[in-house]
PDB file of N, CA and C in Angstrom:
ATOM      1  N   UNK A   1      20.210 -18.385 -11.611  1.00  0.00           N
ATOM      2  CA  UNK A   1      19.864 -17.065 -11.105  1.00  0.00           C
ATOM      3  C   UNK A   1      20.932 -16.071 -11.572  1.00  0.00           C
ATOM      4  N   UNK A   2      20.440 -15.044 -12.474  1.00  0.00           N
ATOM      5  CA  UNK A   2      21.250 -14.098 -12.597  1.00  0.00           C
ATOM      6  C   UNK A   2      21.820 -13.784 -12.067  1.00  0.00           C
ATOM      7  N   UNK A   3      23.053 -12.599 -11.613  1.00  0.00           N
ATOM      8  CA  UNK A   3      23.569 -11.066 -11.019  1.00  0.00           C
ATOM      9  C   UNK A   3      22.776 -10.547 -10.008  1.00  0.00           C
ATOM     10  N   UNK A   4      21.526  -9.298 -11.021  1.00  0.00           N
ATOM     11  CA  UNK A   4      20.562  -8.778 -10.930  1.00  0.00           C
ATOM     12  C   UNK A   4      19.328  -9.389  -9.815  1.00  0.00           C
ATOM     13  N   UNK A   5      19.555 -10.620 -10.134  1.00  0.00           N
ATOM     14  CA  UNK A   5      18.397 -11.145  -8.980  1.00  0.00           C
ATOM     15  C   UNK A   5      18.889 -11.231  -7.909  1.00  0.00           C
ATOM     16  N   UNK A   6      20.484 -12.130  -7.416  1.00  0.00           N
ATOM     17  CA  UNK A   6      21.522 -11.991  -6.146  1.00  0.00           C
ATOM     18  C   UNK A   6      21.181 -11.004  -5.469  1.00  0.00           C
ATOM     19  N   UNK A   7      21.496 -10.046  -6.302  1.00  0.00           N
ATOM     20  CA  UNK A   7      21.955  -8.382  -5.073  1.00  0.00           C
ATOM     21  C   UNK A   7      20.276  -8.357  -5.041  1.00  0.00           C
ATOM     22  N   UNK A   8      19.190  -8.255  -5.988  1.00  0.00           N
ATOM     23  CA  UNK A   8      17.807  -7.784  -5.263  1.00  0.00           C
ATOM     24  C   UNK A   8      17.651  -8.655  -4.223  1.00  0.00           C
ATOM     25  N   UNK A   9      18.072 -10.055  -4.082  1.00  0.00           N
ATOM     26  CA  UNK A   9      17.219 -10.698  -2.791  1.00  0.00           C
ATOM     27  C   UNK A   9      17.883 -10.142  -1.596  1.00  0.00           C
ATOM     28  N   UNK A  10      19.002  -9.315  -1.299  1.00  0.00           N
ATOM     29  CA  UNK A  10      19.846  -9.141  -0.575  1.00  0.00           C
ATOM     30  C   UNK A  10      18.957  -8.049   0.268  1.00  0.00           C
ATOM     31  N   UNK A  11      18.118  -7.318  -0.875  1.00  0.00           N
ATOM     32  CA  UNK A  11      17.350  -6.136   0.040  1.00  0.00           C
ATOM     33  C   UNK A  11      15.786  -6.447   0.065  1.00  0.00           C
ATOM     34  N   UNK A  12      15.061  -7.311  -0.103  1.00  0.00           N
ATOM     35  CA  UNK A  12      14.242  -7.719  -0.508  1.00  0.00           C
ATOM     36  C   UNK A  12      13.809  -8.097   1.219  1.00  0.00           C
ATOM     37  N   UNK A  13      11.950  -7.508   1.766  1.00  0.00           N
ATOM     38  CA  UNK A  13      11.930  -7.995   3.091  1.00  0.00           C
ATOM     39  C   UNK A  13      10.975  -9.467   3.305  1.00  0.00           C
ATOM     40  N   UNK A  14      11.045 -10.039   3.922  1.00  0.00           N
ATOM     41  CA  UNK A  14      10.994 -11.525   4.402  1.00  0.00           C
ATOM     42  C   UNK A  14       9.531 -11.250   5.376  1.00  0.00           C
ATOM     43  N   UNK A  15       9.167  -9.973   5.831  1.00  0.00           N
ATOM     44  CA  UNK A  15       8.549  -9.875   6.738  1.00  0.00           C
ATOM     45  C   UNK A  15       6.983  -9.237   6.293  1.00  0.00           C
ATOM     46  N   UNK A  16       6.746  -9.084   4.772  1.00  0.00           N
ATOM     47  CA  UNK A  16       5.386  -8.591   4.340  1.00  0.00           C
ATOM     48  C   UNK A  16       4.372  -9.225   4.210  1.00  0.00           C
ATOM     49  N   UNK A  17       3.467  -9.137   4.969  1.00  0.00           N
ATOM     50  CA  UNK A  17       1.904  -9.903   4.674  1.00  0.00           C
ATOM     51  C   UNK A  17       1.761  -9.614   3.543  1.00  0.00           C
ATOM     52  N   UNK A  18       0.600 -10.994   2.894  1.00  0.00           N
ATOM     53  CA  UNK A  18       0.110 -11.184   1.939  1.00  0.00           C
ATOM     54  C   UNK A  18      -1.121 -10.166   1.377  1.00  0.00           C
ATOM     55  N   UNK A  19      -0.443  -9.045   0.554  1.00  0.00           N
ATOM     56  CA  UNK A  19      -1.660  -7.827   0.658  1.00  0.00           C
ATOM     57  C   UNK A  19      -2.292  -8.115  -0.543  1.00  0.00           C
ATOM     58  N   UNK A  20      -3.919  -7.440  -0.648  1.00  0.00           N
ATOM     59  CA  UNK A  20      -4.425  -7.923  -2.092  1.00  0.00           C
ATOM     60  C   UNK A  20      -5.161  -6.672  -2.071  1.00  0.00           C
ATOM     61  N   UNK A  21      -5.252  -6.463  -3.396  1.00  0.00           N
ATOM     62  CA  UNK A  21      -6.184  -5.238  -4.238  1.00  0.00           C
ATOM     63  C   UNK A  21      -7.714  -5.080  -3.236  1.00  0.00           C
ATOM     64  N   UNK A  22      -8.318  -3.755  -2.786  1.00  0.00           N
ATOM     65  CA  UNK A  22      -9.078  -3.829  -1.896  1.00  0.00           C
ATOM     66  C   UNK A  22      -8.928  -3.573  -0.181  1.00  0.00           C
ATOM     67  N   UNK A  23      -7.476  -4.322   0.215  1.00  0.00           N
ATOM     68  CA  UNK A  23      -7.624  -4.337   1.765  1.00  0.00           C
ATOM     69  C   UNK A  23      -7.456  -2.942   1.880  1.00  0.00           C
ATOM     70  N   UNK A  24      -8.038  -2.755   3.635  1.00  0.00           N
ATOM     71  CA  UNK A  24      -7.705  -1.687   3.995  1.00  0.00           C
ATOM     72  C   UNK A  24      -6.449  -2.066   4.711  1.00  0.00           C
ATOM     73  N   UNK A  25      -5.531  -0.911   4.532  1.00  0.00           N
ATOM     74  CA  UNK A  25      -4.319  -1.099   5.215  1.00  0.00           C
ATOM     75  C   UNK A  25      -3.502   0.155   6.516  1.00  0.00           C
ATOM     76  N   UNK A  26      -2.563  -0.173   7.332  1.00  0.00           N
ATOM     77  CA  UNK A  26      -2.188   0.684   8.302  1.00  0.00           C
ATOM     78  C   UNK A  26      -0.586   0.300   8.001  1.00  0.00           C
ATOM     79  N   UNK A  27      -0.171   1.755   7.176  1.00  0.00           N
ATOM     80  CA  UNK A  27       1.674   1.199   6.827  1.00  0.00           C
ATOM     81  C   UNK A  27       2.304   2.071   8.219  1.00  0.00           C
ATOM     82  N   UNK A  28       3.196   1.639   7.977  1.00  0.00           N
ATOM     83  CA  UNK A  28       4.006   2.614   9.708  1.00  0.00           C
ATOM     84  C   UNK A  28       5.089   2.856   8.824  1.00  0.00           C
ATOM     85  N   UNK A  29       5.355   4.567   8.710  1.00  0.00           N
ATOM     86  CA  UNK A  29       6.621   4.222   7.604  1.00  0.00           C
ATOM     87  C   UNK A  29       7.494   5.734   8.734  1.00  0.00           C
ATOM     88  N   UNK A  30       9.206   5.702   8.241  1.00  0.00           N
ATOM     89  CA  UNK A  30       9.552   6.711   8.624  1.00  0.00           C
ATOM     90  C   UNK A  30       9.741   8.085   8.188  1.00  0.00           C
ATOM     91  N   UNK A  31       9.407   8.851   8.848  1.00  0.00           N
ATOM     92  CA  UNK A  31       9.608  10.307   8.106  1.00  0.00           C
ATOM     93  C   UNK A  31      10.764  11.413   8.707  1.00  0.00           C
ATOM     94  N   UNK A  32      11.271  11.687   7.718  1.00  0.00           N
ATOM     95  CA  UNK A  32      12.418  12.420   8.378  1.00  0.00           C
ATOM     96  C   UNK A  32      12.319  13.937   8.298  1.00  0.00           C
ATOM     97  N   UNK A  33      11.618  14.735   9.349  1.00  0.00           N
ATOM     98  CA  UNK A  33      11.787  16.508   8.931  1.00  0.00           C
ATOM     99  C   UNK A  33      12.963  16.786  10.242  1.00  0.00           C
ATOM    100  N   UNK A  34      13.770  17.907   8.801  1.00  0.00           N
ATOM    101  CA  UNK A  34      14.771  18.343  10.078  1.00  0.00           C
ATOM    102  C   UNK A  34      16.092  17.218  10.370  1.00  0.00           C
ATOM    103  N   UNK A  35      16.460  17.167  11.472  1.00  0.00           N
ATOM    104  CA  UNK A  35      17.691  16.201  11.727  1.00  0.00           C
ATOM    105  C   UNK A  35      16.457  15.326  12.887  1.00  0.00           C
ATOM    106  N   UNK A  36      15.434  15.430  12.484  1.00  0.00           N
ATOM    107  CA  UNK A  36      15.138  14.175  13.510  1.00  0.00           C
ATOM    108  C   UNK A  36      14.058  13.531  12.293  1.00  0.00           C
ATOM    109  N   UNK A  37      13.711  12.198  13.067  1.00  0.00           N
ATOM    110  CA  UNK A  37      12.792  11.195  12.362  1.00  0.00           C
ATOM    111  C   UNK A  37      12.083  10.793  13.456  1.00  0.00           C
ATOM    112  N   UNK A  38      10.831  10.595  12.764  1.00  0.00           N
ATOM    113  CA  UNK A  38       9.403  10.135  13.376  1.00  0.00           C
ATOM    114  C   UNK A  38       8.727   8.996  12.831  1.00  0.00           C
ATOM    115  N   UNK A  39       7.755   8.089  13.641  1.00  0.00           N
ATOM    116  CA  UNK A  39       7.203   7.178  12.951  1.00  0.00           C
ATOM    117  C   UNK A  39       5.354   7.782  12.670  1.00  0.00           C
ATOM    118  N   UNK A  40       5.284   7.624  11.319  1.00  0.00           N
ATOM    119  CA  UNK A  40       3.812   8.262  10.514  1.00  0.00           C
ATOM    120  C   UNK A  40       3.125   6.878  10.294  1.00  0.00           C
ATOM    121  N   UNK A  41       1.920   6.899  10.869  1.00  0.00           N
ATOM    122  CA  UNK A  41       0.900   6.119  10.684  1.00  0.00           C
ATOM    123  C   UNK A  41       0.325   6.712   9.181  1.00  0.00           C
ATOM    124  N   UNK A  42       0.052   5.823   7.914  1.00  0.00           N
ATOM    125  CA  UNK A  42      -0.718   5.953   6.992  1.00  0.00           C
ATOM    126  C   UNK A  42      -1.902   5.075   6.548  1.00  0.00           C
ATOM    127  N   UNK A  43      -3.077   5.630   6.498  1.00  0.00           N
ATOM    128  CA  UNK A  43      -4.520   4.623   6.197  1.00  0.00           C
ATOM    129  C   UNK A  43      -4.791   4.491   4.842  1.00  0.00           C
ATOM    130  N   UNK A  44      -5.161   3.788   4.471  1.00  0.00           N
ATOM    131  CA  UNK A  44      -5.951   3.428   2.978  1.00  0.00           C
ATOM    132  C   UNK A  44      -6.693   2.368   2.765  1.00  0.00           C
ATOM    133  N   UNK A  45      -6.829   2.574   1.687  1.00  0.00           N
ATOM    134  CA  UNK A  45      -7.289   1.304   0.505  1.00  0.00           C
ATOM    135  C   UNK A  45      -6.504   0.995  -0.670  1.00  0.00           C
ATOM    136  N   UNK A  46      -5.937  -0.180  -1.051  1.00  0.00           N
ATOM    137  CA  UNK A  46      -5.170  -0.417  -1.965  1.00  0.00           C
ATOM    138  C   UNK A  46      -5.503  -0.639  -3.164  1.00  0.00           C
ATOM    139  N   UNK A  47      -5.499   0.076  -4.147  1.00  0.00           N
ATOM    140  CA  UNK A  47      -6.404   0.575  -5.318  1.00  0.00           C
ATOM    141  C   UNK A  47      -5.419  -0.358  -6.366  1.00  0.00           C
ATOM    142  N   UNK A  48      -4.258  -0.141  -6.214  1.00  0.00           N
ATOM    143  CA  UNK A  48      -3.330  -1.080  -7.352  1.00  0.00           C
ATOM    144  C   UNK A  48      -2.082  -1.479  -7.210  1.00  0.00           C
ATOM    145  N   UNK A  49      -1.745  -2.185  -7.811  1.00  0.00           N
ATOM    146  CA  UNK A  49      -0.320  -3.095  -6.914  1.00  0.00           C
ATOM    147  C   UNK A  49       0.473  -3.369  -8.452  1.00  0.00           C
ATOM    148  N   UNK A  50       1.680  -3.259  -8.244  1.00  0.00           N
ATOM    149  CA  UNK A  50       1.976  -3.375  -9.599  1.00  0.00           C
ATOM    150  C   UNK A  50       3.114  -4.730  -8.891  1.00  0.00           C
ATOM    151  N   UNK A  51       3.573  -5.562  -9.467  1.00  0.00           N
ATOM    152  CA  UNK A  51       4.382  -6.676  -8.839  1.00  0.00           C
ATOM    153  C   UNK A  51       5.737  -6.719  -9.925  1.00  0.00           C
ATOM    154  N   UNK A  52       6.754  -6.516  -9.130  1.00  0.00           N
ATOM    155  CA  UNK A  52       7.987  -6.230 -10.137  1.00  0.00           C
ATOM    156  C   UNK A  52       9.308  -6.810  -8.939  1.00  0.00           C
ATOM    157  N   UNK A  53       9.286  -7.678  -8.415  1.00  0.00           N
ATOM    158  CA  UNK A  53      10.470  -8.139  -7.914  1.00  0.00           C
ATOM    159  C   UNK A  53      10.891  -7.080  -6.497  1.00  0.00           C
ATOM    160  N   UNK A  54      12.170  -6.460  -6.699  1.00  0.00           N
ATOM    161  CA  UNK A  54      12.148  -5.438  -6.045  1.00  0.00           C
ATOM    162  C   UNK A  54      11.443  -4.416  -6.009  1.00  0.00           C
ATOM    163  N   UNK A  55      10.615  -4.060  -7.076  1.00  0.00           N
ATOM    164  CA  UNK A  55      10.526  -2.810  -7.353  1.00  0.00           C
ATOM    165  C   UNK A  55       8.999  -2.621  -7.276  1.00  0.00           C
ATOM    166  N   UNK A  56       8.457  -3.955  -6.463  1.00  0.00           N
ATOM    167  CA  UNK A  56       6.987  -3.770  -6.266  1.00  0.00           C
ATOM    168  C   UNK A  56       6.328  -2.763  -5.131  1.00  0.00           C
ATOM    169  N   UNK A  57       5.243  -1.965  -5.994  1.00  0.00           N
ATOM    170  CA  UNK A  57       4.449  -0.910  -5.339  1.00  0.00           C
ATOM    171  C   UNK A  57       3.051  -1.153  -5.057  1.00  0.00           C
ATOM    172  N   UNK A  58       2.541  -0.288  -3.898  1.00  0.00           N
ATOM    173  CA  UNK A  58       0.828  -0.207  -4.046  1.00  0.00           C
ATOM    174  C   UNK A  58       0.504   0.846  -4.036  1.00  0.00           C
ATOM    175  N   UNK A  59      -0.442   1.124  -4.747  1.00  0.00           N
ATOM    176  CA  UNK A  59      -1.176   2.851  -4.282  1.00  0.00           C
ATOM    177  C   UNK A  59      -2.432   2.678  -3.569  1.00  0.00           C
ATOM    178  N   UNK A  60      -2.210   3.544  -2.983  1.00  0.00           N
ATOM    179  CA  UNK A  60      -3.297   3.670  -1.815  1.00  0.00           C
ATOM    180  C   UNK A  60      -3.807   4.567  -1.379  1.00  0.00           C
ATOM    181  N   UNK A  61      -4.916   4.786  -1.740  1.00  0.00           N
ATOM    182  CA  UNK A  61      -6.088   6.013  -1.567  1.00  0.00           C
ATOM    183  C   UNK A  61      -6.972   6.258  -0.496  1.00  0.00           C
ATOM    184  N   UNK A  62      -6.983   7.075   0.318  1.00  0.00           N
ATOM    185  CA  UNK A  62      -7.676   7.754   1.325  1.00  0.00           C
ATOM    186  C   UNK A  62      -8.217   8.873   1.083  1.00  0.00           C
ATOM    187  N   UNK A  63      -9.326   9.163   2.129  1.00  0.00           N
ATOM    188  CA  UNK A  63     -10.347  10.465   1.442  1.00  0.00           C
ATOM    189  C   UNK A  63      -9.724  11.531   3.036  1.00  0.00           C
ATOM    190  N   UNK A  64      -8.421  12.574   2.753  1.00  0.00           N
ATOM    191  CA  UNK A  64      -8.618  13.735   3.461  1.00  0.00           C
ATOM    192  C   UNK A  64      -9.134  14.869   3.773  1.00  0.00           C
ATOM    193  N   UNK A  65      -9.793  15.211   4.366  1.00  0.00           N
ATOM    194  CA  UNK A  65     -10.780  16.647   4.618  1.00  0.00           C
ATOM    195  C   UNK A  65     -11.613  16.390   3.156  1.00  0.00           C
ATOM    196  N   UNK A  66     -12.594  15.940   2.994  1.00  0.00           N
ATOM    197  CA  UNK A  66     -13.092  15.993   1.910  1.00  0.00           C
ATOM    198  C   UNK A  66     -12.341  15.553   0.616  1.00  0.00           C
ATOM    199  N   UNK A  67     -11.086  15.281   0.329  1.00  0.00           N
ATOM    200  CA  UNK A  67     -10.286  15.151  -1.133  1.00  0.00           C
ATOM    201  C   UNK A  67      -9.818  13.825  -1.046  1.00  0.00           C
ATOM    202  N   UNK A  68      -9.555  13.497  -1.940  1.00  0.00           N
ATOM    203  CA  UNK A  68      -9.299  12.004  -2.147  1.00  0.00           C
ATOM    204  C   UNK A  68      -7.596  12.439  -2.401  1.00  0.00           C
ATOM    205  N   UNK A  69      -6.717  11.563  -2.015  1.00  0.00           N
ATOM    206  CA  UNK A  69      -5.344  11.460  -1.995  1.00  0.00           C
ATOM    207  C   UNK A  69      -4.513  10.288  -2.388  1.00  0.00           C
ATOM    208  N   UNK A  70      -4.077   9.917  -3.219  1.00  0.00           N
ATOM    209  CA  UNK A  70      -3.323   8.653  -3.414  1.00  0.00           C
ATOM    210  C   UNK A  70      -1.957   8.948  -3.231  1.00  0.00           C
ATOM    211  N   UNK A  71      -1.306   7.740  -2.707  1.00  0.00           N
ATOM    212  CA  UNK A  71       0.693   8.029  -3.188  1.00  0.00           C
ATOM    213  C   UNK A  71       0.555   6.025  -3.331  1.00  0.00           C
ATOM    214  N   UNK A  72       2.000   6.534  -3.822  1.00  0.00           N
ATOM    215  CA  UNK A  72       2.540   4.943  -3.920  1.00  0.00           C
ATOM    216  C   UNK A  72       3.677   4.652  -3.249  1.00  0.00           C
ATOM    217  N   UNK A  73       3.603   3.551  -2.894  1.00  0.00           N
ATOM    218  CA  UNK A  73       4.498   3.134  -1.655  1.00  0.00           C
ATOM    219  C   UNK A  73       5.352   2.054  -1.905  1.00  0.00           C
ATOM    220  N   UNK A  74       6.475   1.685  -2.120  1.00  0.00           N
ATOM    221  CA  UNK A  74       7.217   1.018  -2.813  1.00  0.00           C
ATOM    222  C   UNK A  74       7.712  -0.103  -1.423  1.00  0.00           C
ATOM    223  N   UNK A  75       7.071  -1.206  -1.367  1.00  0.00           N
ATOM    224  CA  UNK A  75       6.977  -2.292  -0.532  1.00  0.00           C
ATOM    225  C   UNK A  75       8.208  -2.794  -0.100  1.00  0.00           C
ATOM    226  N   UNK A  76       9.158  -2.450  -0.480  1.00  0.00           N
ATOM    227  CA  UNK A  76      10.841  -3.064  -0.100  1.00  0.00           C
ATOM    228  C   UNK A  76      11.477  -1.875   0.364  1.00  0.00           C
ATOM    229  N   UNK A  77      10.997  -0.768   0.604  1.00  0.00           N
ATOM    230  CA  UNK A  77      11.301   0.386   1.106  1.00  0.00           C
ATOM    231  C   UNK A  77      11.663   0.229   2.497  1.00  0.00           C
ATOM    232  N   UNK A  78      12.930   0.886   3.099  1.00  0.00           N
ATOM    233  CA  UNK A  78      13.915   0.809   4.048  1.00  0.00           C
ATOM    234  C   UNK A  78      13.061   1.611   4.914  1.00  0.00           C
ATOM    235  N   UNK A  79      12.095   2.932   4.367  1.00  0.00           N
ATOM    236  CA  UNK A  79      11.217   3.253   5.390  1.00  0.00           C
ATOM    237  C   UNK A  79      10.003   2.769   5.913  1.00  0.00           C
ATOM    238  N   UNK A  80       9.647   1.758   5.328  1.00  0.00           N
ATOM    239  CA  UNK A  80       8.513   1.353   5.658  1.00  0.00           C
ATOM    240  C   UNK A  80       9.398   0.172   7.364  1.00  0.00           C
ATOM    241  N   UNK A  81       8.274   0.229   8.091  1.00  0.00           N
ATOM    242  CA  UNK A  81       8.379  -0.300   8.828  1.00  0.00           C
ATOM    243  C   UNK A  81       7.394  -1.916   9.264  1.00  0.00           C
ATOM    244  N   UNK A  82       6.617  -1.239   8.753  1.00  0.00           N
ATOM    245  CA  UNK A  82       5.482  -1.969   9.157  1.00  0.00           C
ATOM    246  C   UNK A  82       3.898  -2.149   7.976  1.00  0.00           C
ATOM    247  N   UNK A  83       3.110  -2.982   7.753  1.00  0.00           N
ATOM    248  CA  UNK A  83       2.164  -2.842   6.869  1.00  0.00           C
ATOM    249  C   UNK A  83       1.429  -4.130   7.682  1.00  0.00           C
ATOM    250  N   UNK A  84      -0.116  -3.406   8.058  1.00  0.00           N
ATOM    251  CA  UNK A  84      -1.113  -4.638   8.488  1.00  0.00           C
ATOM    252  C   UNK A  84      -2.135  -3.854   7.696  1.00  0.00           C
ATOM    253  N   UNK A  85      -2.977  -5.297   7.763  1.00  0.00           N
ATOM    254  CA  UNK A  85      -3.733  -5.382   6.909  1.00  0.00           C
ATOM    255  C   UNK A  85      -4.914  -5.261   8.138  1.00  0.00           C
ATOM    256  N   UNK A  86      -6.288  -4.033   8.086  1.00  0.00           N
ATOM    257  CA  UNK A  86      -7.295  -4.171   9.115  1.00  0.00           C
ATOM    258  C   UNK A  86      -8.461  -4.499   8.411  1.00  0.00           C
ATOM    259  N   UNK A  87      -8.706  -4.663   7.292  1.00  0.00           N
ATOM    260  CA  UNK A  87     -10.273  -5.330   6.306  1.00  0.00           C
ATOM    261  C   UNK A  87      -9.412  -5.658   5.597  1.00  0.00           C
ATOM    262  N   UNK A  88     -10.269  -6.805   4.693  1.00  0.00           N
ATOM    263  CA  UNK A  88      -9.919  -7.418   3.073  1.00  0.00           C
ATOM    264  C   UNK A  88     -11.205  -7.275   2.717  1.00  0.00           C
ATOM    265  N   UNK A  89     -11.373  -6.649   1.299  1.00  0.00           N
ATOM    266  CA  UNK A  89     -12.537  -6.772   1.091  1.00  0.00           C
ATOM    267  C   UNK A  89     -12.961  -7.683  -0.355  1.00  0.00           C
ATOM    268  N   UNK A  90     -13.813  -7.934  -0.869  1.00  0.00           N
ATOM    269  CA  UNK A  90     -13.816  -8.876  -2.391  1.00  0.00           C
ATOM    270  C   UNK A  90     -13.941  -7.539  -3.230  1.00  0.00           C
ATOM    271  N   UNK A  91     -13.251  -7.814  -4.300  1.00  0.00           N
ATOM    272  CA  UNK A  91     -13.424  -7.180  -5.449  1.00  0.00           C
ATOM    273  C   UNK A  91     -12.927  -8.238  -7.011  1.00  0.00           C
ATOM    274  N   UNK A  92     -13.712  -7.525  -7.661  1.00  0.00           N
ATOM    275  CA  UNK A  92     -13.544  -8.371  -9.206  1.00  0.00           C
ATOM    276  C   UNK A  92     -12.265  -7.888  -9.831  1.00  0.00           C
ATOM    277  N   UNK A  93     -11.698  -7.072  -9.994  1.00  0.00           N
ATOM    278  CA  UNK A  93     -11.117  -6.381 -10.412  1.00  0.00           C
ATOM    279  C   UNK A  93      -9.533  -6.504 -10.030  1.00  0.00           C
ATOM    280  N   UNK A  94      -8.327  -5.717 -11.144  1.00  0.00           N
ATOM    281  CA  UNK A  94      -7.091  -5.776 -10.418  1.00  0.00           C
ATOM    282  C   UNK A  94      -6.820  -4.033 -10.205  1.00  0.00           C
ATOM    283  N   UNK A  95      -7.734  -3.235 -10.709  1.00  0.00           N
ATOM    284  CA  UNK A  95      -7.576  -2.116 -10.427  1.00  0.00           C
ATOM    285  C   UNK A  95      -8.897  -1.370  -9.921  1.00  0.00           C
ATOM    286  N   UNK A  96      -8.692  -0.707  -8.982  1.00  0.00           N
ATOM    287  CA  UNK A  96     -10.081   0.043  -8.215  1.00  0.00           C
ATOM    288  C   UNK A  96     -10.176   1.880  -8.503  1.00  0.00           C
ATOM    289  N   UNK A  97      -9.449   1.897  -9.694  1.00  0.00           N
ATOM    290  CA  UNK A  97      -9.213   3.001 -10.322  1.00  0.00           C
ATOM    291  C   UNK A  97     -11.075   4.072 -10.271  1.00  0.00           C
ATOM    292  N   UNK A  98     -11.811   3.159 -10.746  1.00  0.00           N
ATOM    293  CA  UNK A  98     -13.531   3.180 -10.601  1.00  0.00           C
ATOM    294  C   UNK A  98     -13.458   4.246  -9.480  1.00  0.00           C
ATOM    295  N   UNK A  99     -13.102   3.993  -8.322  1.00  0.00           N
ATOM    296  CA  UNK A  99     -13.435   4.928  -7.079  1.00  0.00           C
ATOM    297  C   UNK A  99     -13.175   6.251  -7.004  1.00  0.00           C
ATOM    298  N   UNK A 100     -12.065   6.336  -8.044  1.00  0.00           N
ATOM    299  CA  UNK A 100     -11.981   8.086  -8.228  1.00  0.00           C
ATOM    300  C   UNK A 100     -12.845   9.093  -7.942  1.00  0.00           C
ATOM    301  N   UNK A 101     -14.078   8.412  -8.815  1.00  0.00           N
ATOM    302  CA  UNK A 101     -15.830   8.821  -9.380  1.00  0.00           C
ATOM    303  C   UNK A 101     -16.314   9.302  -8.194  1.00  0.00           C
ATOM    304  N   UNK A 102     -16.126   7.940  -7.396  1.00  0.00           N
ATOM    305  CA  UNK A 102     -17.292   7.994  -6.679  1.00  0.00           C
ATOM    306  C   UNK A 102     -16.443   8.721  -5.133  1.00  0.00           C
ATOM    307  N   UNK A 103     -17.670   9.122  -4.249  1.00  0.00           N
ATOM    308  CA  UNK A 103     -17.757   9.675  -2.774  1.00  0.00           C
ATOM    309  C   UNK A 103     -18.638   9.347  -2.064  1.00  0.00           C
ATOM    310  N   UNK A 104     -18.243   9.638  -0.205  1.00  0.00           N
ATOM    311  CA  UNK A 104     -19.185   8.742   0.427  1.00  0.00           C
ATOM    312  C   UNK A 104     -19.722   7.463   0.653  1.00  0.00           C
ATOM    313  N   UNK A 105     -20.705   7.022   0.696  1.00  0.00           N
ATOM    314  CA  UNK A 105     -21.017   5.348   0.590  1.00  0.00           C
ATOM    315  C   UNK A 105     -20.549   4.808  -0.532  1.00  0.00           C
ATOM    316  N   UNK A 106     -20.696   5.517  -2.046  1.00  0.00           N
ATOM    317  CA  UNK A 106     -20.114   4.355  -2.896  1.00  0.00           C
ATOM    318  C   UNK A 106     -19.160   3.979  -3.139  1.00  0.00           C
ATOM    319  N   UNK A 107     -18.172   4.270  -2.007  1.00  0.00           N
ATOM    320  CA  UNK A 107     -17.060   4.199  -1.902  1.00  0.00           C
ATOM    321  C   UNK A 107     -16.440   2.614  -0.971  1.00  0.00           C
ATOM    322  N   UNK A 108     -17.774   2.554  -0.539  1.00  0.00           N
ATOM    323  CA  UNK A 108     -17.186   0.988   0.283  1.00  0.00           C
ATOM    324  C   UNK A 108     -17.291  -0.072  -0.359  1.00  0.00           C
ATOM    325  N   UNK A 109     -16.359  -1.264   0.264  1.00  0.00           N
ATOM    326  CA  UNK A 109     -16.547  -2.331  -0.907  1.00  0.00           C
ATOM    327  C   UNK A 109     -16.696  -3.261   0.353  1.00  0.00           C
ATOM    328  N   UNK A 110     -17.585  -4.314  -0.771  1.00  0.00           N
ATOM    329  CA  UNK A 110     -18.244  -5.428  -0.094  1.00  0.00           C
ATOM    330  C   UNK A 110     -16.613  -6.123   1.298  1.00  0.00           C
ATOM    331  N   UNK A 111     -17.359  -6.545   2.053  1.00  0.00           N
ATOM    332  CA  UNK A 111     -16.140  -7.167   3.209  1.00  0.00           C
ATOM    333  C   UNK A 111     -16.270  -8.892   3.019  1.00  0.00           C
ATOM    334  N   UNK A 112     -15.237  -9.360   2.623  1.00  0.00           N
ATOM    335  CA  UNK A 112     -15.101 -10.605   2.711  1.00  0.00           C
ATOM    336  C   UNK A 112     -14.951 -11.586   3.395  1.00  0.00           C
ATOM    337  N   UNK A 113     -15.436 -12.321   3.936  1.00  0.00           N
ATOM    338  CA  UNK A 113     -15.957 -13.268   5.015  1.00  0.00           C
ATOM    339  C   UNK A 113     -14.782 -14.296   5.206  1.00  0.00           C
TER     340      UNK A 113
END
């Protein structure tokens, strides 16, 4: 084991469910306005996951007031608190990029049993 790998396992969390392309998810992350901090509930769907050691992310897309919104959320992040998983759904795919397109119903994906 390298250097480089040592110090990443050092920050690396022990405590993340097994997330996959598709679920819907509920992250609890912290937000800081001002000199105070709050805990922000965020909803989605996890459209793409890129897997890089420390440096693994998901993006995750929700439809606000009518607009579709993505960010990416970097999974070893000191603000994240929390990530459950409330659907898994099947998909073929490693990217759900496709959904951009679409609105409304064609927007749901099959639920996996």
């Amino acid at each position: 084991m390298n250097i480089v790998q040592k110090i990443e396992n050092q920050f690396k969390k022990n405590n993340i469910p097994k997330i996959n392309i598709g679920d819907s998810i509920k992250i609890k992350l912290i937000i800081q306005e001002g000199n105070k901090e709050r805990v922000q509930i965020s909803e989605g769907v996890i459209i793409a996951k890129h897997n890089s050691n420390l440096n693994t992310t998901i993006t995750v897309r929700k439809i606000v007031q009518n607009i579709g919104v993505e960010r990416i959320y970097l999974i070893h992040s000191p603000r994240i608190i929390e990530i459950e998983t409330t659907r898994q759904s099947k998909v073929r795919r490693s990217k759900l990029y496709y959904l951009r397109k679409r609105s409304g119903k064609a927007t749901k994906l099959k639920r996996k049993l």
